[in-house]
Protein backbone atom coordinates (compact mmCIF):
# COMPACT_ATOMS: atom_id res chain seq x y z
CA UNK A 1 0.00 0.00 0.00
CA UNK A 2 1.95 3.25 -0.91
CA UNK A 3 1.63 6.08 1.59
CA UNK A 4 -0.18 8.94 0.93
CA UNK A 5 1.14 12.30 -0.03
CA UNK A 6 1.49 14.11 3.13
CA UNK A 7 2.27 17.64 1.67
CA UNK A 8 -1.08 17.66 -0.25
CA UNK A 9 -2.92 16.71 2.91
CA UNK A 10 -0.59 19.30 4.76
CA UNK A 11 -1.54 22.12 2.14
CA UNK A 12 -5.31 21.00 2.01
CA UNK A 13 -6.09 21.31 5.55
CA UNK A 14 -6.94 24.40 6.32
CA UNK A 15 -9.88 25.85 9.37
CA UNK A 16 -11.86 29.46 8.86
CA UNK A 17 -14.16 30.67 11.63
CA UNK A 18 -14.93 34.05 11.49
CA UNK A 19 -11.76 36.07 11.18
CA UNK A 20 -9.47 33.38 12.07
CA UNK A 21 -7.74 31.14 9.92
CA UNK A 22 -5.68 28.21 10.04
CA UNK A 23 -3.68 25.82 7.67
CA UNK A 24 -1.83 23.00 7.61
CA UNK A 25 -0.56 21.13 10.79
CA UNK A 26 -1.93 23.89 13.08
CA UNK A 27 -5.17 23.19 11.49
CA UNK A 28 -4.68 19.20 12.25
CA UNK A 29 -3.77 19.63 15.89
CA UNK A 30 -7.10 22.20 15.98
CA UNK A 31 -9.24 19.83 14.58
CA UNK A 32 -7.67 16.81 16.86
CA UNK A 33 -8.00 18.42 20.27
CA UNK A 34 -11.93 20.09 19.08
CA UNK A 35 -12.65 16.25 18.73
CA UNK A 36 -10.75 14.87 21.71
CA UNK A 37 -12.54 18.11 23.87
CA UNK A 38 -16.26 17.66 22.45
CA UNK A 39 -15.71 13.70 23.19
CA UNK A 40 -14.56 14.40 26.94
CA UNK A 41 -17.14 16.41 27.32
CA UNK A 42 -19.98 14.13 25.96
CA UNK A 43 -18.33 11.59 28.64
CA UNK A 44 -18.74 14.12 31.31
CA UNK A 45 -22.32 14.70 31.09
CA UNK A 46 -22.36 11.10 30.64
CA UNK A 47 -21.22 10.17 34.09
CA UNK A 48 -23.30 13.60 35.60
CA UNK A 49 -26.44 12.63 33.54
CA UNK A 50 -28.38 10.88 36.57
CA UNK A 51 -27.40 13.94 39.06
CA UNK A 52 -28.41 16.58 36.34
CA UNK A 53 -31.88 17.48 37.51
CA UNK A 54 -31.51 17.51 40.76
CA UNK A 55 -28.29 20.28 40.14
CA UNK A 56 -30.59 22.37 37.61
CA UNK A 57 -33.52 22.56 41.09
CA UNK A 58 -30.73 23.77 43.08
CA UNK A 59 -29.58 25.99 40.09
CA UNK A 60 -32.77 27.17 40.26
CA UNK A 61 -33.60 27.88 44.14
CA UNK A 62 -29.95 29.37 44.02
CA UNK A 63 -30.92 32.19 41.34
CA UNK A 64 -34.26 32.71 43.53
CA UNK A 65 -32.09 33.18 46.82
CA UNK A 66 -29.90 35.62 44.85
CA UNK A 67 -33.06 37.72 43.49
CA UNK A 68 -34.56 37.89 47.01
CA UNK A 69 -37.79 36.04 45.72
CA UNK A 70 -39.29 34.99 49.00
CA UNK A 71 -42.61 34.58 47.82
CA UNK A 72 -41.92 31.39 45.84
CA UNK A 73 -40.37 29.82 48.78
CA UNK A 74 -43.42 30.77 51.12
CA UNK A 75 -45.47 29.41 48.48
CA UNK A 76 -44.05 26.14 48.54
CA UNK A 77 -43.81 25.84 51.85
CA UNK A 78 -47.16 26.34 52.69
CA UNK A 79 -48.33 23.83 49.78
C-alpha cells in the first residue's frame, strides 16, 4: 500500500471561523483536540447525567435566593 502524499494533505487542511484562519498542521492539531474536547465532554455529562436534575432545582432555588424572591419559597412551603 503506498503512503499517501502528506504535503497535499498538509496544504489541504486548512480551518476558517470568522476572522481566524488556520492551515496546515496547526489546522490538524485544531481539529484533533476540538474532537478529543467535544468527546470528553460528551463523557462528562455522561457520568453527571443521573445527578443533572436535581443540580438544575438547586440551580434554580440558588438564582431565587440571589433575586430575594421569598414569595416562591413561602409558596411552597405552605403547599
Amino acid at each position: 500500500m503506498p503512503l499517501p502524499d502528506f504535503a497535499r494533505v498538509l496544504r489541504a487542511s486548512q480551518v476558517r471561523y470568522g476572522g481566524f484562519r488556520a492551515r496546515g498542521v496547526p489546522a490538524i492539531l485544531l481539529g484533533v483536540s476540538t474532537v478529543v474536547a467535544v468527546a470528553g465532554a460528551a463523557r462528562a455529562l455522561h457520568a453527571t447525567a443521573p445527578t443533572l436534575p436535581e443540580a438544575l432545582r438547586e440551580a434554580a432555588k440558588l438564582v431565587a435566593a440571589l433575586r430575594g424572591d421569598a414569595s416562591s419559597d413561602q409558596r411552597r412551603l405552605n403547599a
